[in-house]
Protein backbone atom coordinates (compact mmCIF):
# COMPACT_ATOMS: atom_id res chain seq x y z
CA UNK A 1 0.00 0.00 0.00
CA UNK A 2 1.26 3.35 -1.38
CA UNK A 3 0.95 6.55 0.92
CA UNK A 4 -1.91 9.04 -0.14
CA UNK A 5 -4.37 5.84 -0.82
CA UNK A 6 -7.08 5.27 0.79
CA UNK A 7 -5.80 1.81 2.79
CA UNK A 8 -2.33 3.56 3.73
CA UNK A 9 -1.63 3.03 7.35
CA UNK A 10 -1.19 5.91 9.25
CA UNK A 11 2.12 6.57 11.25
CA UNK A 12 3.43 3.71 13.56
CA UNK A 13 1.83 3.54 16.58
CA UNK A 14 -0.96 5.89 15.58
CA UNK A 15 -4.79 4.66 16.06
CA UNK A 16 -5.61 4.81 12.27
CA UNK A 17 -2.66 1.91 12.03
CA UNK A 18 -4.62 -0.03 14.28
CA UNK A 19 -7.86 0.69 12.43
CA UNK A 20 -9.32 -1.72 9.39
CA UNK A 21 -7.35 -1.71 6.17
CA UNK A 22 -8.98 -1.32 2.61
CA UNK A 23 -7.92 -5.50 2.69
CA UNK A 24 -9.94 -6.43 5.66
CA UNK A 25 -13.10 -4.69 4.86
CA UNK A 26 -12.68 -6.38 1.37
CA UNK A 27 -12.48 -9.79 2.92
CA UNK A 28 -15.62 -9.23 5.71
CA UNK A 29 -17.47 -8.25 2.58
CA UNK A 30 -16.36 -11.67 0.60
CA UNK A 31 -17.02 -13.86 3.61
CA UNK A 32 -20.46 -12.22 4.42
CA UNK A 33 -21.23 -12.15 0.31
CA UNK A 34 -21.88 -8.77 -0.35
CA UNK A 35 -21.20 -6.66 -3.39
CA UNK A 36 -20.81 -3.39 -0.90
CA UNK A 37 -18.22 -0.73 -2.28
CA UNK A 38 -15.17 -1.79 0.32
CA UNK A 39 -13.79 1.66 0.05
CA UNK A 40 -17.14 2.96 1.09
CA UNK A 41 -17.23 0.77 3.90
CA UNK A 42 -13.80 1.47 5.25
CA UNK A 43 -14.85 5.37 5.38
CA UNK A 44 -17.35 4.73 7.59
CA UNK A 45 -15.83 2.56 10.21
CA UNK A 46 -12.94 4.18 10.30
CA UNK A 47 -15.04 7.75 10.61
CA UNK A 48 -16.85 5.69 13.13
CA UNK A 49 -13.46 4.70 14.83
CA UNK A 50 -12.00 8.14 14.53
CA UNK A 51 -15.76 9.87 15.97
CA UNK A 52 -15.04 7.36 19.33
CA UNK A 53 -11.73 8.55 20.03
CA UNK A 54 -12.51 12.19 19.29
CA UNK A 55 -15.74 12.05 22.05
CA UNK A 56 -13.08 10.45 24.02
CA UNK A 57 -10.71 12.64 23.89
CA UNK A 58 -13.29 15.53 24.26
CA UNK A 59 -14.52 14.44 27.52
CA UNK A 60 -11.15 14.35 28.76
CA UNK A 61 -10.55 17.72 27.73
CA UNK A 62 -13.62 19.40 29.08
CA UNK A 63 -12.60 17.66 32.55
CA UNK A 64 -9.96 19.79 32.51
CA UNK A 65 -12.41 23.15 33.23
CA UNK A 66 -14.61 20.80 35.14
CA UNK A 67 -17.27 20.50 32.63
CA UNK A 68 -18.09 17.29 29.78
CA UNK A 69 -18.54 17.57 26.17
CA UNK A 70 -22.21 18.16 26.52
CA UNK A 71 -21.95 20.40 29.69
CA UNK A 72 -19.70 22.73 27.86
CA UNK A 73 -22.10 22.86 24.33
CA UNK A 74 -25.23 24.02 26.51
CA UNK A 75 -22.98 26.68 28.09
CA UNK A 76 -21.74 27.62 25.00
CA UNK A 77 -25.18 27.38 22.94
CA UNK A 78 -26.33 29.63 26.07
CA UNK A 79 -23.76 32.22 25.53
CA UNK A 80 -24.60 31.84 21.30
CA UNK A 81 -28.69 32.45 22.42
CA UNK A 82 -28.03 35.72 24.70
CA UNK A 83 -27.61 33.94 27.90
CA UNK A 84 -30.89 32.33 27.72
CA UNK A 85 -33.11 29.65 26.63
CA UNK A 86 -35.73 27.10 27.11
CA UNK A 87 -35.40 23.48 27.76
CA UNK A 88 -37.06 22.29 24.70
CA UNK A 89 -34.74 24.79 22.53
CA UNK A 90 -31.52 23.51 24.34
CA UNK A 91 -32.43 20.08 23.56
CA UNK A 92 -33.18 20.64 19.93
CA UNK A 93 -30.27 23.06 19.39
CA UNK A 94 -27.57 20.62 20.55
CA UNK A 95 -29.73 17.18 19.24
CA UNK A 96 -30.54 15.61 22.81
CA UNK A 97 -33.60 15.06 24.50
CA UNK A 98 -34.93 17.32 27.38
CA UNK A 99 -34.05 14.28 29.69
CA UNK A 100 -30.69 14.63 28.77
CA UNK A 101 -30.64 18.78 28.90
CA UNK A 102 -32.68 18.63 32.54
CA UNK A 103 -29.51 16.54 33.38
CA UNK A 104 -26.82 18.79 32.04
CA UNK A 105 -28.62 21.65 33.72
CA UNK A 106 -29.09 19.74 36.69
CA UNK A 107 -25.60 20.29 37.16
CA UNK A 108 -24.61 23.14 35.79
CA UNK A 109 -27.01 24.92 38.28
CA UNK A 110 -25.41 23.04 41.41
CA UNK A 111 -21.96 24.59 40.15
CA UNK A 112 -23.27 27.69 39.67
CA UNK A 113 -22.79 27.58 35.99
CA UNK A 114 -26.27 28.28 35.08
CA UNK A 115 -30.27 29.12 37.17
CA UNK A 116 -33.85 28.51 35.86
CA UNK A 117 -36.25 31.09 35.84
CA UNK A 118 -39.63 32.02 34.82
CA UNK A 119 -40.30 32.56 31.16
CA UNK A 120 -41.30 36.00 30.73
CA UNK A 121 -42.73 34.75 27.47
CA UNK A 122 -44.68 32.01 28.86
CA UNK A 123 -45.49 32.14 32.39
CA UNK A 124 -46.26 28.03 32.62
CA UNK A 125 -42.01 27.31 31.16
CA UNK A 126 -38.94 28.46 32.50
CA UNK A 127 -35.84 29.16 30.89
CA UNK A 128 -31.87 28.40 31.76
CA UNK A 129 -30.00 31.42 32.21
CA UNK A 130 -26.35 31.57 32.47
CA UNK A 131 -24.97 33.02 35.12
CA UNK A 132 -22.01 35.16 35.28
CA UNK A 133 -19.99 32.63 36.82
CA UNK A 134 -20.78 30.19 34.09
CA UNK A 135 -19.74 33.33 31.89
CA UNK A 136 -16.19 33.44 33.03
CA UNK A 137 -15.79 29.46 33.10
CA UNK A 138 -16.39 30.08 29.36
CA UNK A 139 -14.14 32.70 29.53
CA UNK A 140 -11.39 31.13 31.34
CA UNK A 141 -11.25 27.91 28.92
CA UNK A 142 -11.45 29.69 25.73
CA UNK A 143 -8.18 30.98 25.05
CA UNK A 144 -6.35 27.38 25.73
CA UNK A 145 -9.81 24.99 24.16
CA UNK A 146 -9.67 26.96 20.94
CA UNK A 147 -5.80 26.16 20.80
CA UNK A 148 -6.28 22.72 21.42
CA UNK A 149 -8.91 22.81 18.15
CA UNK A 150 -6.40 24.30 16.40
CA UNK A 151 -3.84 22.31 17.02
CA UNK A 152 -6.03 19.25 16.41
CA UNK A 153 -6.07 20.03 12.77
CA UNK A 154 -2.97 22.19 12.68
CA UNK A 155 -1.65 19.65 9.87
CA UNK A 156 -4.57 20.34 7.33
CA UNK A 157 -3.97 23.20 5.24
CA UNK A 158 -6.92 26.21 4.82
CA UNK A 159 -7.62 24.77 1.67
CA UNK A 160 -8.02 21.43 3.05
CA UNK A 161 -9.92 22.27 6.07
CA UNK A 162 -12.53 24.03 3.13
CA UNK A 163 -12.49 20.32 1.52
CA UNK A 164 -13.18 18.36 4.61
CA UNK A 165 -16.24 20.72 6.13
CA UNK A 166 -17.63 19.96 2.55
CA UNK A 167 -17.31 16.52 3.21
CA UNK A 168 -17.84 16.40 6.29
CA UNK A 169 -21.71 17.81 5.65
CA UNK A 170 -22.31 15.74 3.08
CA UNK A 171 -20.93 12.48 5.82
CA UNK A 172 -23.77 14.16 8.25
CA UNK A 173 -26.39 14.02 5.86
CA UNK A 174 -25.63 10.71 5.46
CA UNK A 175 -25.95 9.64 8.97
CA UNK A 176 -29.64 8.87 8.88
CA UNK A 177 -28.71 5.75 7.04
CA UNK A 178 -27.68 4.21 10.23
CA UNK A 179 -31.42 4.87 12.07
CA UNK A 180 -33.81 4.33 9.67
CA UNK A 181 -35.55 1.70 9.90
């Protein structure tokens, strides 16, 4: 396997060495008899493989500030809506169910981080407001978290970077596939 194809292993000791090779997913495919595109299929899990790693690696990042992944995307979707929003919008914004956002606020509100209130709007709801301390956690993280993102992809050129957010949408789109029924 030449570099720059799509089966080249990565650098020794890297995780995308590790990960299936353009070979393997050709010989699942023969032994389960399917005419799937291999290259197709090696996208996928290894985008699958590489979306693991990246949550992982996110959650141990956002422990540094005392927050996880999904702790620090309602703060920040808070700070992107004005400081405040409803339940139901929080959960749609960042694609989790109101379960899951009563939980993330949950906390947040027992470090401070964020309060409910009232709805001026609708006196029956109540919206999650962040506070100023939750404010300056933001605040405090940003300059070294937005290094970190840039370093993540520091090896990707502009150009390329335009290239994979184009692909990367069209992946997204794609990701109904695996939930239809």
């Amino acid at each position: 396997m030449s570099k720059g194809t799509p089966d080249a292993p990565g650098t020794p000791g890297t995780p995308e060495e590790e990960s299936p090779t353009l070979d393997q997913a050709r010989r699942q495919l023969r032994h389960y008899g399917l005419d799937a595109d291999p290259q197709a299929v090696l996208v996928a899990v290894r985008l699958m493989s590489a979306g693991a790693r990246l949550g992982q690696a996110a959650e141990t990042h956002f422990a540094r500030y005392g927050l996880s992944t999904g702790r620090y995307r309602l703060l920040a979707d808070l700070e992107d809506s004005g400081g405040e929003k409803s339940p139901s919008r929080l959960a749609a914004g960042l694609g989790v169910s109101r379960a899951t956002v009563t939980g993330l606020v949950d906390a947040l509100e027992r470090d401070g981080l964020v309060v409910r209130r009232p709805s001026t709007e609708d006196g029956r709801g109540a919206v999650v407001v962040l506070t100023a301390r939750g404010a300056q956690r933001l605040r405090d993280l940003a300059p070294d978290h937005f290094d970190r993102l840039q370093a993540m992809v520091g090896e990707l050129t502009r150009e390329e970077r335009a290239v994979f957010l184009d692909l990367l949408a069209r992946i997204t789109r794609g990701i109904g596939a695996l939930t239809e029924p």
